[in-house]
PDB file of N, CA and C in Angstrom:
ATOM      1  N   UNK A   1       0.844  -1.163   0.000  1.00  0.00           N
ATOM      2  CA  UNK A   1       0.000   0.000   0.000  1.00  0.00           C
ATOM      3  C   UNK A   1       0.892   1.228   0.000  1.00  0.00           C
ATOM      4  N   UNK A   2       0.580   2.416  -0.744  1.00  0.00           N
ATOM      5  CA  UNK A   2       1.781   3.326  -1.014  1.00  0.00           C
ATOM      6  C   UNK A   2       0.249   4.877  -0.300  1.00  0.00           C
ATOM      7  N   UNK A   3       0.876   5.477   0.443  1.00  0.00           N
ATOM      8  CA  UNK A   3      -0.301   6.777   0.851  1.00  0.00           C
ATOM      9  C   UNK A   3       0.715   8.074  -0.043  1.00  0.00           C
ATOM     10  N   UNK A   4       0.184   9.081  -0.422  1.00  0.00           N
ATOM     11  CA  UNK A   4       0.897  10.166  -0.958  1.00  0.00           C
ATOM     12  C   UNK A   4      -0.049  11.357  -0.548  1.00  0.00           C
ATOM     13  N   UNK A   5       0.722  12.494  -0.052  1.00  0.00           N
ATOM     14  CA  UNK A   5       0.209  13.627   0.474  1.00  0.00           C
ATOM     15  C   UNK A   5       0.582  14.936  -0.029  1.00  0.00           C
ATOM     16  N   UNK A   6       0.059  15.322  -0.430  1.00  0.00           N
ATOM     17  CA  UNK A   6      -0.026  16.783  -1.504  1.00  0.00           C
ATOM     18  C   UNK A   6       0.037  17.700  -0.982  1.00  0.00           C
ATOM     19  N   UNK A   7       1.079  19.111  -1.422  1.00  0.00           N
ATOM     20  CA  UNK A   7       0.748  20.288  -0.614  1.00  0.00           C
ATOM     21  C   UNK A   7       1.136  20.590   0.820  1.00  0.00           C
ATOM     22  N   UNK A   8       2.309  19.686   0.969  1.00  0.00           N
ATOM     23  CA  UNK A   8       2.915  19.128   2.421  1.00  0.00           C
ATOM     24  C   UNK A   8       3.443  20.868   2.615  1.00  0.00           C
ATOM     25  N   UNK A   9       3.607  21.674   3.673  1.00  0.00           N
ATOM     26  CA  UNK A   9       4.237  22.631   3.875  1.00  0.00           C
ATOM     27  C   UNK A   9       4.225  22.908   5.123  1.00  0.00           C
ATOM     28  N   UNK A  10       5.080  24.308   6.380  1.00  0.00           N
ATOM     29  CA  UNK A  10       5.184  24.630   7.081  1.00  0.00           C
ATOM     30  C   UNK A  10       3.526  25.114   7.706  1.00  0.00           C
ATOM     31  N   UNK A  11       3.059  25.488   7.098  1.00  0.00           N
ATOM     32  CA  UNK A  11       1.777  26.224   7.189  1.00  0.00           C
ATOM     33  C   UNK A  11       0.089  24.862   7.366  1.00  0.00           C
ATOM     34  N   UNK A  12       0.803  23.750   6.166  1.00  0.00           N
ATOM     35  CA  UNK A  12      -0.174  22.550   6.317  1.00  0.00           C
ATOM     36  C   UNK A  12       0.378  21.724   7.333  1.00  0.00           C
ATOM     37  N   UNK A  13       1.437  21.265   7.689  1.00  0.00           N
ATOM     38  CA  UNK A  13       2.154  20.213   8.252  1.00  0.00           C
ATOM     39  C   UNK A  13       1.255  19.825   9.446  1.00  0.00           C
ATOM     40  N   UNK A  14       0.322  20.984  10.452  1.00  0.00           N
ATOM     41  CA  UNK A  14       0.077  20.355  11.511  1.00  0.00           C
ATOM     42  C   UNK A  14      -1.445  19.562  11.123  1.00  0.00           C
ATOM     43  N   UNK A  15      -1.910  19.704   9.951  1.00  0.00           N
ATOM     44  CA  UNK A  15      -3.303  19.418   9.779  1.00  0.00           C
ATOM     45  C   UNK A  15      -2.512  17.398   8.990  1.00  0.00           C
ATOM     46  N   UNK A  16      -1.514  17.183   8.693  1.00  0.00           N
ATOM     47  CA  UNK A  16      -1.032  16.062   8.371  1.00  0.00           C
ATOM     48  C   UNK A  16      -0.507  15.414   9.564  1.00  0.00           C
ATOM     49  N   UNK A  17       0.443  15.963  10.718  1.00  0.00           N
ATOM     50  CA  UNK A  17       1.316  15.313  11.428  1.00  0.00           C
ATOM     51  C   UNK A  17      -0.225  14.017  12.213  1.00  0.00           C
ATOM     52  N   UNK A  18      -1.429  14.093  12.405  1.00  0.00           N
ATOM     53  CA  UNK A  18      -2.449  13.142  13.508  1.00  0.00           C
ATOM     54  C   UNK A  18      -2.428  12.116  12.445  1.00  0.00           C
ATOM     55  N   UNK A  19      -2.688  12.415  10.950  1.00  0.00           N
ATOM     56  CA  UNK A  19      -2.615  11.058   9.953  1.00  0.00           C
ATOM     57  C   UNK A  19      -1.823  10.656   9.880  1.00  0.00           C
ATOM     58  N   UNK A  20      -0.427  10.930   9.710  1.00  0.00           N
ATOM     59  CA  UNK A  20       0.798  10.714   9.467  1.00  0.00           C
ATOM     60  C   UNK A  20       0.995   9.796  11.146  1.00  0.00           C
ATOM     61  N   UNK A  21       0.828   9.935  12.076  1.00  0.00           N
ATOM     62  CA  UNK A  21       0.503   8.674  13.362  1.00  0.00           C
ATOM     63  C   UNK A  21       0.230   7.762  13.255  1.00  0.00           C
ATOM     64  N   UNK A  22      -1.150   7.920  12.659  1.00  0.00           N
ATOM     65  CA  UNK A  22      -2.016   6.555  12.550  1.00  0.00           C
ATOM     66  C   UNK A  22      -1.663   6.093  11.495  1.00  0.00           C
ATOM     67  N   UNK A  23      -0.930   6.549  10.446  1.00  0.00           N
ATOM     68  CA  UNK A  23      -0.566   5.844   9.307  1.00  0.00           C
ATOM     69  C   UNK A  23       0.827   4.945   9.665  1.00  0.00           C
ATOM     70  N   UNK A  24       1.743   5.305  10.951  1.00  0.00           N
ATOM     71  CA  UNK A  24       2.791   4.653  11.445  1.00  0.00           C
ATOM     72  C   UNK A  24       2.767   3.657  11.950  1.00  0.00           C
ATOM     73  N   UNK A  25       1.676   3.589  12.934  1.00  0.00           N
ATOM     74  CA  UNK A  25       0.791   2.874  13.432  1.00  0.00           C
ATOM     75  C   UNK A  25       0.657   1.408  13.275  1.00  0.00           C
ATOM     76  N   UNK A  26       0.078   1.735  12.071  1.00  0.00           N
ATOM     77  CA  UNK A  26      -0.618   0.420  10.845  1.00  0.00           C
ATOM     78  C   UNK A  26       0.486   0.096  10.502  1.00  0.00           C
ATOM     79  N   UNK A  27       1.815   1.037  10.045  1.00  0.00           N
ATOM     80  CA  UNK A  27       2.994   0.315   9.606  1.00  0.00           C
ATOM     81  C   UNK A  27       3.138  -0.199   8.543  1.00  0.00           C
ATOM     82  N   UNK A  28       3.727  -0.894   7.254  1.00  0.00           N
ATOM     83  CA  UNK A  28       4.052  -1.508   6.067  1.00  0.00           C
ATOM     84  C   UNK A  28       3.020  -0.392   4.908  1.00  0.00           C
ATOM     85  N   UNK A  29       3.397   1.108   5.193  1.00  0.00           N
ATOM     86  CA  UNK A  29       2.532   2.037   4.360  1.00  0.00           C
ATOM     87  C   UNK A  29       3.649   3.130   3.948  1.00  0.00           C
ATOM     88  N   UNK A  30       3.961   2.916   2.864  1.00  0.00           N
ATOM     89  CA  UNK A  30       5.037   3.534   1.846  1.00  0.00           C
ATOM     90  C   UNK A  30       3.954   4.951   1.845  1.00  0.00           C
ATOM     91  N   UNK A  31       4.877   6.108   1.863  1.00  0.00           N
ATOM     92  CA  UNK A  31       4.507   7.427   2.320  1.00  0.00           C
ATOM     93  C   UNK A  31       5.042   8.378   1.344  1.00  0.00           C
ATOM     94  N   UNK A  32       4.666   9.218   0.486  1.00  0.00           N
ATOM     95  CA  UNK A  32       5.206   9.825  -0.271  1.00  0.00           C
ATOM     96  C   UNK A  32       4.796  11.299   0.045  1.00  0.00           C
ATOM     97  N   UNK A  33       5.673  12.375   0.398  1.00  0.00           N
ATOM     98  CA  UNK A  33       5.287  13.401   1.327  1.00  0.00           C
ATOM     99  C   UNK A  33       5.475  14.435   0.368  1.00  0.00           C
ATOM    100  N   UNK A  34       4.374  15.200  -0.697  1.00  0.00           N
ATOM    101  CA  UNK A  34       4.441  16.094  -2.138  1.00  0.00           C
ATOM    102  C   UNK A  34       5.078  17.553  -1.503  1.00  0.00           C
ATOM    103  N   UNK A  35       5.844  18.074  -1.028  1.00  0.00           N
ATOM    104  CA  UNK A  35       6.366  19.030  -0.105  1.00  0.00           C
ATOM    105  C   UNK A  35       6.093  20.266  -1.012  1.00  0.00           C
ATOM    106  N   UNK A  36       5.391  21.332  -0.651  1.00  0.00           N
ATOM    107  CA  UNK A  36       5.516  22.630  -1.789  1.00  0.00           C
ATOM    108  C   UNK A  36       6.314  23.537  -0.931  1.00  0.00           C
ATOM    109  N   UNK A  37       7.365  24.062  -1.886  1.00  0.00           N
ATOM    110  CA  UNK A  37       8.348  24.739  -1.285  1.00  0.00           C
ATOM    111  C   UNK A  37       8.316  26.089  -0.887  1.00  0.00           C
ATOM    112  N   UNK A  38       7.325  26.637  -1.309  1.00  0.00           N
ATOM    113  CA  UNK A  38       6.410  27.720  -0.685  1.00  0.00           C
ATOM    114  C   UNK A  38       5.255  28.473  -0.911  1.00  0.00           C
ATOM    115  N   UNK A  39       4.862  28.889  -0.186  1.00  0.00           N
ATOM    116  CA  UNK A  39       3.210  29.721  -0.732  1.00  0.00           C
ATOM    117  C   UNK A  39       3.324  31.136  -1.453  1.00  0.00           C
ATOM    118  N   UNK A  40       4.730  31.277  -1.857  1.00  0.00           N
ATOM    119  CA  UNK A  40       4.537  32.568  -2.481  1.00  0.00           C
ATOM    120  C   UNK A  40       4.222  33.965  -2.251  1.00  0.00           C
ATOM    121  N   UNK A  41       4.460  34.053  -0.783  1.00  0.00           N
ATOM    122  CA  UNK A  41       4.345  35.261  -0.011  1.00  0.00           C
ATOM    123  C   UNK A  41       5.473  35.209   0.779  1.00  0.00           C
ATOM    124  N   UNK A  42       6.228  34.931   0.447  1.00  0.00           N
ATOM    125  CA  UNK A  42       7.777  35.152   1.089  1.00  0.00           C
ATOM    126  C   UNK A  42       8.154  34.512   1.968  1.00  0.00           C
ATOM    127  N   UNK A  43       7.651  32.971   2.532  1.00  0.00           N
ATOM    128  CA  UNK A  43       8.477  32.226   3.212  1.00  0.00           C
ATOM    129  C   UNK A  43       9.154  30.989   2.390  1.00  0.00           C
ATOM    130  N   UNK A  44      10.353  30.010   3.234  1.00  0.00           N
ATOM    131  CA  UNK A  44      10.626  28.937   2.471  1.00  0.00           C
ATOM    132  C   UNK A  44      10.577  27.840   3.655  1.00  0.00           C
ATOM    133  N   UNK A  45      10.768  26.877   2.381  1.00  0.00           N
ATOM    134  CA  UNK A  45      10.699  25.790   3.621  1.00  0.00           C
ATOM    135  C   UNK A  45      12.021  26.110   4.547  1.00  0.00           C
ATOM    136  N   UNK A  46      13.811  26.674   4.377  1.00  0.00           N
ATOM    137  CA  UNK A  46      14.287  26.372   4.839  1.00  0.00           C
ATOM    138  C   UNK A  46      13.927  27.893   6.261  1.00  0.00           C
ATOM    139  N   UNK A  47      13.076  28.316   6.270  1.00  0.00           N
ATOM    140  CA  UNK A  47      12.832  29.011   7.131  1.00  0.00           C
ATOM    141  C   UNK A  47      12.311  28.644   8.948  1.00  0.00           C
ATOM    142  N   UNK A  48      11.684  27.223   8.435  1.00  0.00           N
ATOM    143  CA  UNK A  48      11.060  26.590   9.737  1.00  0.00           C
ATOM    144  C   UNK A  48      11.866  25.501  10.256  1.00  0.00           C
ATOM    145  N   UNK A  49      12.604  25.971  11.208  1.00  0.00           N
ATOM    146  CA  UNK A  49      13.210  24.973  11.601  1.00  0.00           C
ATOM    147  C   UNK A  49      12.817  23.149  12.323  1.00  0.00           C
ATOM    148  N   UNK A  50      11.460  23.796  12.686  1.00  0.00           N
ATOM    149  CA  UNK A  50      11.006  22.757  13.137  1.00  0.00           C
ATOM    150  C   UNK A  50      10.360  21.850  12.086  1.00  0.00           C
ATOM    151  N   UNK A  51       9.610  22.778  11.282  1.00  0.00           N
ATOM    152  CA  UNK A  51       9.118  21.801   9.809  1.00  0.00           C
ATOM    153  C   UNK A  51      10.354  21.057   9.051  1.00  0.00           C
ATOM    154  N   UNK A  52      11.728  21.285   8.475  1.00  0.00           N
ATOM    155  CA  UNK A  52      12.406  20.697   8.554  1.00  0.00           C
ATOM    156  C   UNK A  52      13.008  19.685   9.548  1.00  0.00           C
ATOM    157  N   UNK A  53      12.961  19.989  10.439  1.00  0.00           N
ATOM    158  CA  UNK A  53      13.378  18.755  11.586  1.00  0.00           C
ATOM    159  C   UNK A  53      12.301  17.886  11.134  1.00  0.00           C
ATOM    160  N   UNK A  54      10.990  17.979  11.060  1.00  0.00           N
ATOM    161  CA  UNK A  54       9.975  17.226  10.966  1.00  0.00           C
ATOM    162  C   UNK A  54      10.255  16.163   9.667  1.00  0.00           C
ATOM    163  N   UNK A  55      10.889  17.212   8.584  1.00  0.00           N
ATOM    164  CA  UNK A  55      10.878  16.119   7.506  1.00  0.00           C
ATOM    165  C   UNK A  55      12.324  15.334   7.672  1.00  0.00           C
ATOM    166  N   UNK A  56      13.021  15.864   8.023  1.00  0.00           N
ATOM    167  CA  UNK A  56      14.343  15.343   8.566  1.00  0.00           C
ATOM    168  C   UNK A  56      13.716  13.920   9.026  1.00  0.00           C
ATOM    169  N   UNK A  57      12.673  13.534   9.940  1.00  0.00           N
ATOM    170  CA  UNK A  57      12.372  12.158  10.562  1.00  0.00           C
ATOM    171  C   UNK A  57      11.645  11.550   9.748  1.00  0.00           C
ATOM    172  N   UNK A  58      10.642  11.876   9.055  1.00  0.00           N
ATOM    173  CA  UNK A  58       9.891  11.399   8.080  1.00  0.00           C
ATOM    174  C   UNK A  58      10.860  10.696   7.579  1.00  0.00           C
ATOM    175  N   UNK A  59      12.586  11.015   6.491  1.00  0.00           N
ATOM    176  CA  UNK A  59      12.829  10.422   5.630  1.00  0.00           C
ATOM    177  C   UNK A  59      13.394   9.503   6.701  1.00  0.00           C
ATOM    178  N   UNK A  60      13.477   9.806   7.869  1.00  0.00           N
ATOM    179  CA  UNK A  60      14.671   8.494   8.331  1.00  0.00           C
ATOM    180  C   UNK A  60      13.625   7.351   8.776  1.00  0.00           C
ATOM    181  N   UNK A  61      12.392   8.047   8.587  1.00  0.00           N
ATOM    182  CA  UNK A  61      10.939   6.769   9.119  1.00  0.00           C
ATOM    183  C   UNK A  61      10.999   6.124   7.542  1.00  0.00           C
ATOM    184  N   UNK A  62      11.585   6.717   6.816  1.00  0.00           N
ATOM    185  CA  UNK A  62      11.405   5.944   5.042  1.00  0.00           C
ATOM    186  C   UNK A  62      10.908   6.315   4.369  1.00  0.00           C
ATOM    187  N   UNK A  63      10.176   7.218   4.573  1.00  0.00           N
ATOM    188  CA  UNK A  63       9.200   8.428   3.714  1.00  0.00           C
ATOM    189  C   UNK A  63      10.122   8.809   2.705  1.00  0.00           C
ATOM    190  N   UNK A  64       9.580   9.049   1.650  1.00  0.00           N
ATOM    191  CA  UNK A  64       9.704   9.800   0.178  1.00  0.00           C
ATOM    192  C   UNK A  64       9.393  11.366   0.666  1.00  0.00           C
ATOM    193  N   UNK A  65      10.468  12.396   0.183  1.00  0.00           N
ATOM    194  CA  UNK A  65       9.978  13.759  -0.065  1.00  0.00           C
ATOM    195  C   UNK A  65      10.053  13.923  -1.642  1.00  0.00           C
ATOM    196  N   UNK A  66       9.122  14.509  -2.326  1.00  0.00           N
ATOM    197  CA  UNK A  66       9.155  15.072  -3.004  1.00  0.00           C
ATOM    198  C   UNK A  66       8.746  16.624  -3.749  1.00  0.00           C
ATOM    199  N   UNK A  67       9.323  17.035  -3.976  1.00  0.00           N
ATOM    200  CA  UNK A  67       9.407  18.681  -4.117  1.00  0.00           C
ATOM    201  C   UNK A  67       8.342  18.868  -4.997  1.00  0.00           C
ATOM    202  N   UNK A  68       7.000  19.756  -4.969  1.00  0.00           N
ATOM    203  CA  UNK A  68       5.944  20.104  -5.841  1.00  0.00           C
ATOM    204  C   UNK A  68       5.552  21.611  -6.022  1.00  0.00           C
ATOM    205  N   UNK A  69       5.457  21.698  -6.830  1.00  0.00           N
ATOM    206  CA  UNK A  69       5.142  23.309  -7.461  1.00  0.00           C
ATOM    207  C   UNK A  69       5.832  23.888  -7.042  1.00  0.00           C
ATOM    208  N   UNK A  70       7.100  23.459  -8.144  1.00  0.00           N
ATOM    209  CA  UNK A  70       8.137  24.802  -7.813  1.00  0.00           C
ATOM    210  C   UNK A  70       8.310  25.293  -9.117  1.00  0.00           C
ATOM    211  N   UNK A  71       8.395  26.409  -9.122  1.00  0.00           N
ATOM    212  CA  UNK A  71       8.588  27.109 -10.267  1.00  0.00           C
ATOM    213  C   UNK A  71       7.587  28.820 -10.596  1.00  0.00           C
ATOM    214  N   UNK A  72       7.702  29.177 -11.543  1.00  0.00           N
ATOM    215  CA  UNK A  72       7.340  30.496 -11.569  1.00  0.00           C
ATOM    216  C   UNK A  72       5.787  30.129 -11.663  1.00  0.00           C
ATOM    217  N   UNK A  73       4.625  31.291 -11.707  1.00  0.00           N
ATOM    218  CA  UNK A  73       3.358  30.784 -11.536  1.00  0.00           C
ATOM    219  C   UNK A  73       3.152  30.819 -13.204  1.00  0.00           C
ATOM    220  N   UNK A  74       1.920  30.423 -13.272  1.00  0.00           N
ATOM    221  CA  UNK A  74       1.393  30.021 -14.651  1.00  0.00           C
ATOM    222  C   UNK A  74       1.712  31.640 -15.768  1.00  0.00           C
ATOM    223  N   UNK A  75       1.225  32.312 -14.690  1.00  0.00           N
ATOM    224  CA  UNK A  75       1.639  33.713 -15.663  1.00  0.00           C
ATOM    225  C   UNK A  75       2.574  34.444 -15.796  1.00  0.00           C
ATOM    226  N   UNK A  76       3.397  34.041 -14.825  1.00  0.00           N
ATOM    227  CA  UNK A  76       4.831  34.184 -15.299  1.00  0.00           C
ATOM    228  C   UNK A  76       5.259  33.350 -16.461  1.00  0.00           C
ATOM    229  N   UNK A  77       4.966  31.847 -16.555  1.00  0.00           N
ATOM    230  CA  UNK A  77       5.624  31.079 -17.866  1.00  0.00           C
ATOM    231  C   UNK A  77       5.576  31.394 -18.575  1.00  0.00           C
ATOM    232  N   UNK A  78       4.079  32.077 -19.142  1.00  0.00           N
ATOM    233  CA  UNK A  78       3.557  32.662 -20.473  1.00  0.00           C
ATOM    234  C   UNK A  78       3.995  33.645 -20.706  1.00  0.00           C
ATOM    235  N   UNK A  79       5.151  34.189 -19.758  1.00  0.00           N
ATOM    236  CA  UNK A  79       5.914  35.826 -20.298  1.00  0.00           C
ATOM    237  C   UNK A  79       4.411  36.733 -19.816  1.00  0.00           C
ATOM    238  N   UNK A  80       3.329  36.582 -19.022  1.00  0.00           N
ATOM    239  CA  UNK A  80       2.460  37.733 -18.906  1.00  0.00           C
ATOM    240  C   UNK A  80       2.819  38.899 -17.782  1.00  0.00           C
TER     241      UNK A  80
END
């Protein structure tokens, strides 16, 4: 069984960390953690020290991070 979580950030993290329990819990549940690297109002992830510590354990629990929506916004691509 593989769980994947979208939109992982400093700002979402505490509305994930009670599932992310019970999903430990149960155990043999491959975790893929979609991390967005920021909301675009001027913070980053490497700003929270504790949200990093957080993912810091995730990967050593075996969790997958993966980095999502990074990049310029849609209207920036288009040169608008």
């Amino acid at each position: 069984m593989c769980l994947v979580l979208h939109g992982v950030s400093p700002a979402t993290w505490p509305l994930f960390r009670p599932l992310l329990r019970e999903v430990d819990v149960l155990g043999g549940i491959s975790t893929s953690l979609l991390v967005s690297p920021g909301s675009g109002e001027g913070d980053s992830l490497g700003d929270d020290a504790r949200f990093c510590a957080a993912m810091d354990g995730r990967l050593l629990r075996g969790d997958e991070l993966v980095m999502s929506g990074y990049g310029p916004s849609p209207g920036d691509a288009r040169g608008a």
